[in-house]
C-alpha atoms as a PDB file:
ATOM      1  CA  UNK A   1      13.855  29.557  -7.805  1.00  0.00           C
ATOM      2  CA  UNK A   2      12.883  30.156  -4.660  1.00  0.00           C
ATOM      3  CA  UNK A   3      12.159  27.061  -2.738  1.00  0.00           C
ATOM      4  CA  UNK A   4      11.270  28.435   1.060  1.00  0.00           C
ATOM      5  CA  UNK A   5       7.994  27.940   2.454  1.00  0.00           C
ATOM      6  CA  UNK A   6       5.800  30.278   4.189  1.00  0.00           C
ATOM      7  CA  UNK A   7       4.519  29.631   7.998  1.00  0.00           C
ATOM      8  CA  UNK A   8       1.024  30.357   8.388  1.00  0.00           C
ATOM      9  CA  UNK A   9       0.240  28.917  11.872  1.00  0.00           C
ATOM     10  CA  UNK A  10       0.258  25.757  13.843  1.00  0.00           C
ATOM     11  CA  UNK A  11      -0.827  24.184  16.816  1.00  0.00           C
ATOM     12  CA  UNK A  12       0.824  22.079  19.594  1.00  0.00           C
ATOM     13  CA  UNK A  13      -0.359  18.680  21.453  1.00  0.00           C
ATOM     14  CA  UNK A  14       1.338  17.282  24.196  1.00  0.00           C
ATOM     15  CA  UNK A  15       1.748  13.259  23.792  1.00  0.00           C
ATOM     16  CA  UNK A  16       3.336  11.763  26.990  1.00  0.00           C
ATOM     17  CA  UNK A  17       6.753  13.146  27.029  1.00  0.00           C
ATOM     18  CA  UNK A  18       6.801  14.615  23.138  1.00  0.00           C
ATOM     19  CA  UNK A  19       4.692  17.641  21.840  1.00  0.00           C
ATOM     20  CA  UNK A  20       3.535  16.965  18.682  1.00  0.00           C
ATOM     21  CA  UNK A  21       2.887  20.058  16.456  1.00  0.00           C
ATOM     22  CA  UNK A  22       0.339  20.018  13.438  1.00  0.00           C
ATOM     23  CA  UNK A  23       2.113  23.146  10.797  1.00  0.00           C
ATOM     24  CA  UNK A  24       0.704  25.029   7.847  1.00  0.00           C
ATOM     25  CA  UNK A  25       2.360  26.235   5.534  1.00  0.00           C
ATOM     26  CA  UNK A  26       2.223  28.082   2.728  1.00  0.00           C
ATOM     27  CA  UNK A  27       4.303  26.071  -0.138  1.00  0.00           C
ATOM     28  CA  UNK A  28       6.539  27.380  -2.870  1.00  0.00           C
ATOM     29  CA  UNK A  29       3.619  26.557  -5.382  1.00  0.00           C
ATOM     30  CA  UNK A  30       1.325  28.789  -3.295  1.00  0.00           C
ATOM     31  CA  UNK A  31      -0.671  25.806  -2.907  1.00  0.00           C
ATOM     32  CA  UNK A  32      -1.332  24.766   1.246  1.00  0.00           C
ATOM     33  CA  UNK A  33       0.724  22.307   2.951  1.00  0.00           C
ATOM     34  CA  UNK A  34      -0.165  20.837   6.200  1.00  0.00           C
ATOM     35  CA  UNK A  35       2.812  18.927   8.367  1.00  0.00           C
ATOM     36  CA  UNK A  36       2.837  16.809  11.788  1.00  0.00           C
ATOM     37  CA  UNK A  37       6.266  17.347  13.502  1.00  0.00           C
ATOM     38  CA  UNK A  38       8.001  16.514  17.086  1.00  0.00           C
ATOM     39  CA  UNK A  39       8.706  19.444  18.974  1.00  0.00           C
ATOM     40  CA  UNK A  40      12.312  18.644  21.235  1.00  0.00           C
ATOM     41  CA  UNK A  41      12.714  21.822  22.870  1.00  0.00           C
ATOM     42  CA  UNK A  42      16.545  21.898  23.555  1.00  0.00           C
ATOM     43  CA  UNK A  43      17.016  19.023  21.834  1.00  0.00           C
ATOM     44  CA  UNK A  44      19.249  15.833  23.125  1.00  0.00           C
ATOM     45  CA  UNK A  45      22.726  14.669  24.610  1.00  0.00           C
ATOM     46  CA  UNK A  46      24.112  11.341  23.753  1.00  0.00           C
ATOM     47  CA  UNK A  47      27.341   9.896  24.223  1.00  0.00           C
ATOM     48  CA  UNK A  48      29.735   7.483  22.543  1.00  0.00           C
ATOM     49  CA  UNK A  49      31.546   5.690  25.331  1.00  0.00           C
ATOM     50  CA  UNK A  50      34.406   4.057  25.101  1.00  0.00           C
ATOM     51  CA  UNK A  51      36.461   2.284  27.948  1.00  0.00           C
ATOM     52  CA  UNK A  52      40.323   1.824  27.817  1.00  0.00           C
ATOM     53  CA  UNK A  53      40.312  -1.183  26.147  1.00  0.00           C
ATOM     54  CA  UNK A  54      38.449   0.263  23.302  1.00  0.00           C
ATOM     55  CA  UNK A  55      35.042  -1.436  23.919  1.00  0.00           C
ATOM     56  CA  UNK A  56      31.845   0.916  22.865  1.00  0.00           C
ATOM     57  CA  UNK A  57      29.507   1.216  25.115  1.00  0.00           C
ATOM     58  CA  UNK A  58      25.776   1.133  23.786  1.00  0.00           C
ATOM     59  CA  UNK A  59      22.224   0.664  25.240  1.00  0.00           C
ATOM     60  CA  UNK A  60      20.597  -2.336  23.864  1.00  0.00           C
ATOM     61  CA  UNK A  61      17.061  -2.173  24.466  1.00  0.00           C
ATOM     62  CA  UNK A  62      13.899  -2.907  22.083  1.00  0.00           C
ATOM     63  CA  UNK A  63      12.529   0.186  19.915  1.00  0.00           C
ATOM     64  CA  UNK A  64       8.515   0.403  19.215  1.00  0.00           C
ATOM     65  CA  UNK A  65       9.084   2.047  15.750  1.00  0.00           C
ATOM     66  CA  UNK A  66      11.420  -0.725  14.030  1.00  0.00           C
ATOM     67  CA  UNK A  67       9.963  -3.675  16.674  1.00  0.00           C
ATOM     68  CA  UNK A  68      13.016  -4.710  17.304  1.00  0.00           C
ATOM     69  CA  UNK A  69      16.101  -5.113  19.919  1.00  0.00           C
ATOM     70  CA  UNK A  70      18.705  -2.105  18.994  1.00  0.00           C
ATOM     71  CA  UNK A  71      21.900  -0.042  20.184  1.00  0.00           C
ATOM     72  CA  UNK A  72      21.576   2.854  20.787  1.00  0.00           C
ATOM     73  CA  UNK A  73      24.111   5.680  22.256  1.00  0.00           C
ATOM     74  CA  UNK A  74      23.139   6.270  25.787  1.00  0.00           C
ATOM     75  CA  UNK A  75      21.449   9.909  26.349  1.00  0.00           C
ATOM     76  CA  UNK A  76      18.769  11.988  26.855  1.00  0.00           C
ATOM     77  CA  UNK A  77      17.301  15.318  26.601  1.00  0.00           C
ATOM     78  CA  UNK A  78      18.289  18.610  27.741  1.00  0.00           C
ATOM     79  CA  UNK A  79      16.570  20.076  30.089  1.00  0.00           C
ATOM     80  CA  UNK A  80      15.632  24.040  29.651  1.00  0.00           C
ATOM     81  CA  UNK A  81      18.500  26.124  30.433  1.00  0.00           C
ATOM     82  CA  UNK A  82      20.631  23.128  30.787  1.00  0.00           C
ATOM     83  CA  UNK A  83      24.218  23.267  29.026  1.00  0.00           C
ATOM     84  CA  UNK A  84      24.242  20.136  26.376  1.00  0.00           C
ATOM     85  CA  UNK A  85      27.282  18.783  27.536  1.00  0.00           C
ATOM     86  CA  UNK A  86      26.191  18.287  31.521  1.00  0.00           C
ATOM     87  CA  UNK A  87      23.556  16.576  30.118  1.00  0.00           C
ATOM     88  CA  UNK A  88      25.237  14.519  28.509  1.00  0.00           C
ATOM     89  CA  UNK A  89      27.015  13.769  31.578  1.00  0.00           C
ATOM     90  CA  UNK A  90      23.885  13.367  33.878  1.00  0.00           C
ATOM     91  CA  UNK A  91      21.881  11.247  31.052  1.00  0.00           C
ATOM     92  CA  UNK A  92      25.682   8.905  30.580  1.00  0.00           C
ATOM     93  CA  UNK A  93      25.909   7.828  34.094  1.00  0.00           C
ATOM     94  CA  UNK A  94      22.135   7.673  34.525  1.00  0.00           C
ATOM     95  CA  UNK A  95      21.474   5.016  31.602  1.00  0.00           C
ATOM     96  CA  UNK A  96      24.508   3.545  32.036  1.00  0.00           C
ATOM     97  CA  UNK A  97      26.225   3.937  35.370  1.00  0.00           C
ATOM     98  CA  UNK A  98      29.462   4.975  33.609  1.00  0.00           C
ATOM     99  CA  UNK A  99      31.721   8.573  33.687  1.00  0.00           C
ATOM    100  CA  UNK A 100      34.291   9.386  31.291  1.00  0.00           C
ATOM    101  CA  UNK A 101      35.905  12.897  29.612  1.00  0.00           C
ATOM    102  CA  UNK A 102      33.557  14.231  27.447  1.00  0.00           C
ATOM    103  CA  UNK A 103      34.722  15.874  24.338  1.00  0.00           C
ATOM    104  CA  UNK A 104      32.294  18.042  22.310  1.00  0.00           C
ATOM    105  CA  UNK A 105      32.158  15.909  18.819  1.00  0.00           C
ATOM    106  CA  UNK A 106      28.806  18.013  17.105  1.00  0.00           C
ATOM    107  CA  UNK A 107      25.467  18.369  16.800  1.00  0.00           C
ATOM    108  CA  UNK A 108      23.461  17.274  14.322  1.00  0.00           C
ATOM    109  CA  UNK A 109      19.360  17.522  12.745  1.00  0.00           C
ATOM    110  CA  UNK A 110      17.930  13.776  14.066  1.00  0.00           C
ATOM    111  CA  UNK A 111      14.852  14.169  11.182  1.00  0.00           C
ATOM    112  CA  UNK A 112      13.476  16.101   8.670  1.00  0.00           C
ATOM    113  CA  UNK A 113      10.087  16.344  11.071  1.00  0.00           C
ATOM    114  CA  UNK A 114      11.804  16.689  14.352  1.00  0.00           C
ATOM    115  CA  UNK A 115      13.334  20.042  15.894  1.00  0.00           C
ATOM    116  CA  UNK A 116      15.593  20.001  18.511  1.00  0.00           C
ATOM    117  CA  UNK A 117      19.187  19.337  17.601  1.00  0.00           C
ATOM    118  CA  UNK A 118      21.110  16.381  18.764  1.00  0.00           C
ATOM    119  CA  UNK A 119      24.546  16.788  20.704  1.00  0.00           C
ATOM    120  CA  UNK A 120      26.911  13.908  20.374  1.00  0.00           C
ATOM    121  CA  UNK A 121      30.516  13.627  22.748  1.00  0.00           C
ATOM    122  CA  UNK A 122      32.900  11.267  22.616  1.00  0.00           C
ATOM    123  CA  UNK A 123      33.547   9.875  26.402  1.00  0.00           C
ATOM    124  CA  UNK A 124      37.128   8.382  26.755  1.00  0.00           C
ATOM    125  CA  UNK A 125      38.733   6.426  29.688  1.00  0.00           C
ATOM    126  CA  UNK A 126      34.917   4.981  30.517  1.00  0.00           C
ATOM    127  CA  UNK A 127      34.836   3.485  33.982  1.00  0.00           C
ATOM    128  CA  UNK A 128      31.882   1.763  35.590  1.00  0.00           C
ATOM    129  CA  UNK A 129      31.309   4.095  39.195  1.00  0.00           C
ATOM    130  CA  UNK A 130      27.242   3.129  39.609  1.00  0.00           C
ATOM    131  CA  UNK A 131      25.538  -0.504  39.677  1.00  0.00           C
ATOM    132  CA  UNK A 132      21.781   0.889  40.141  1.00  0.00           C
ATOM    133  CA  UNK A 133      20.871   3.975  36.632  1.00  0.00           C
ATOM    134  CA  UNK A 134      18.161   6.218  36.675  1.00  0.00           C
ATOM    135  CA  UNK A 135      15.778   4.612  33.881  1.00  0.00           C
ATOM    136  CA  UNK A 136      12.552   6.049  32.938  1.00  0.00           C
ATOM    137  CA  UNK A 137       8.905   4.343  33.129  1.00  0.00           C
ATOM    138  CA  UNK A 138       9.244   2.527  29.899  1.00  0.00           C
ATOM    139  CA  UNK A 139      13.219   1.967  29.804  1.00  0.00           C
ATOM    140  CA  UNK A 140      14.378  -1.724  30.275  1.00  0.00           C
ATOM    141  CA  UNK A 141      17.827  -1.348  29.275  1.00  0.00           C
ATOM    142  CA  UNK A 142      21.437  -3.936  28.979  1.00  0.00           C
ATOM    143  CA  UNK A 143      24.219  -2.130  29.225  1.00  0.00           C
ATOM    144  CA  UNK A 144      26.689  -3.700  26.551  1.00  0.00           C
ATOM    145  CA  UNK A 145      30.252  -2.963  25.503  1.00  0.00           C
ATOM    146  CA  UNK A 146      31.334  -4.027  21.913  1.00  0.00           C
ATOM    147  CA  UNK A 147      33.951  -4.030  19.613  1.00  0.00           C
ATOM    148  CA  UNK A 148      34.923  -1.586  17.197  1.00  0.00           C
ATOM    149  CA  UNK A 149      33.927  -4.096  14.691  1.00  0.00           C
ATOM    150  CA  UNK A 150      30.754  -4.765  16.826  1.00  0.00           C
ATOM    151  CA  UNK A 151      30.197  -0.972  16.256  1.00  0.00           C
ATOM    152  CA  UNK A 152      31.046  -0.351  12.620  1.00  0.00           C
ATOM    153  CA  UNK A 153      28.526  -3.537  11.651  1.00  0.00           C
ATOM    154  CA  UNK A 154      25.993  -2.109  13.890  1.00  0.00           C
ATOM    155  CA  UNK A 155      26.335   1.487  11.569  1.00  0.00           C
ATOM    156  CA  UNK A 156      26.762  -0.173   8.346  1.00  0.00           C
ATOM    157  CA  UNK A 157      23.505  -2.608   9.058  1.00  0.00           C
ATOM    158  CA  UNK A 158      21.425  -0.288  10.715  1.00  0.00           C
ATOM    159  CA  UNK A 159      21.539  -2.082  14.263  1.00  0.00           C
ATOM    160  CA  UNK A 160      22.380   1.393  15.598  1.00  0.00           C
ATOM    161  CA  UNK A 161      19.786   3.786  16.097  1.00  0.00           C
ATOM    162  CA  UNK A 162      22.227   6.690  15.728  1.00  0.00           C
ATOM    163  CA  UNK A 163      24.579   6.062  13.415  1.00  0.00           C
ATOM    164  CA  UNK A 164      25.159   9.738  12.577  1.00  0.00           C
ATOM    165  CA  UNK A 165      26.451  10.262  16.005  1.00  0.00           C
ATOM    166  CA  UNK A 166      28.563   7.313  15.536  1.00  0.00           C
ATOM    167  CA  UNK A 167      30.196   8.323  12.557  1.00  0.00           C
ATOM    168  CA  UNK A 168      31.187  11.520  14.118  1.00  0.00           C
ATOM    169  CA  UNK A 169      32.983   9.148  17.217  1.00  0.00           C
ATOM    170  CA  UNK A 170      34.671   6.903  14.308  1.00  0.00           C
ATOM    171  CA  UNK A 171      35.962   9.207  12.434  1.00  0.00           C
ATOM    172  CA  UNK A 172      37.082  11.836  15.248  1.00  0.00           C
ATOM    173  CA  UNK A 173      38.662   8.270  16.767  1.00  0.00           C
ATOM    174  CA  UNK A 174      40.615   7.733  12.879  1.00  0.00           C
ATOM    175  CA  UNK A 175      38.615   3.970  12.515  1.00  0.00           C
END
């Protein structure tokens, strides 16, 4: 069976920092199939910090899909050209104010209707060099560091916004 669909065309919107693009496609079935999708570009960089007392280090900030307060893992995306890992680096001490040693943990597809890959790296030895981050027009952002319990409740009950990430951290980390 042969399940791959057929591109015939799309076109592209730019919505504040995204670009939305509206796809047709030509289905299996042979019957049309029209798609709205977000466009990344390069994709994005985020990191799972954790300091030498083994406290996670997470953006808490409120999300306008769920409408509600969440953790995230602090990053951002790449810009063109840029190599993931720098900004990784850059969009870590820029959210957060915090460095560490960066270790390449994966990348992963964030949605079935986004492109752009994600890049997650684990940052060990996390120290605190910055008081004043970088945050963007809409970001109003706490800086928290929890537990590895804190963390694995915030995967299992969906308080995390990206628990694949996460689970790449936890399990390269043996919890």
């Amino acid at each position: 069976m042969n399940i791959a669909w057929k591109k015939l065309g799309e076109e592209k919107e730019k919505v504040g920092y995204r670009t939305i693009v509206h796809k047709r496609f030509e289905l299996p079935d042979g019957k049309p199939g029209e798609f709205t999708t977000v466009d990344y570009g390069q994709g994005a960089a985020l990191v799972i910090g954790l300091t030498p007392d083994d406290k996670f280090i997470v953006a808490r900030q409120f999300r306008p899909g769920p409408e509600r307060i969440m953790d995230e893992l602090p990053g951002g995306f790449i810009e063109p050209d840029e190599d993931p890992k720098v900004a990784a680096a850059r969009e870590f001490r820029e959210e957060t104010g915090y460095v560490g040693e960066l270790e390449f943990l994966g990348f992963l597809a964030r949605d079935a209707y986004i492109h752009g890959d994600y890049y997650y790296y684990l940052a060990r030895n996390c120290r605190k060099v910055d008081e004043v981050r970088a945050l963007g027009e809409h970001e109003f952002i706490e800086i928290v560091e929890i537990s590895v319990d804190e963390m694995l409740e915030n995967v299992r009950s969906g308080k995390l916004t990206d628990a694949g990430g996460a689970l790449l951290a936890l399990r390269k980390l043996g919890l």
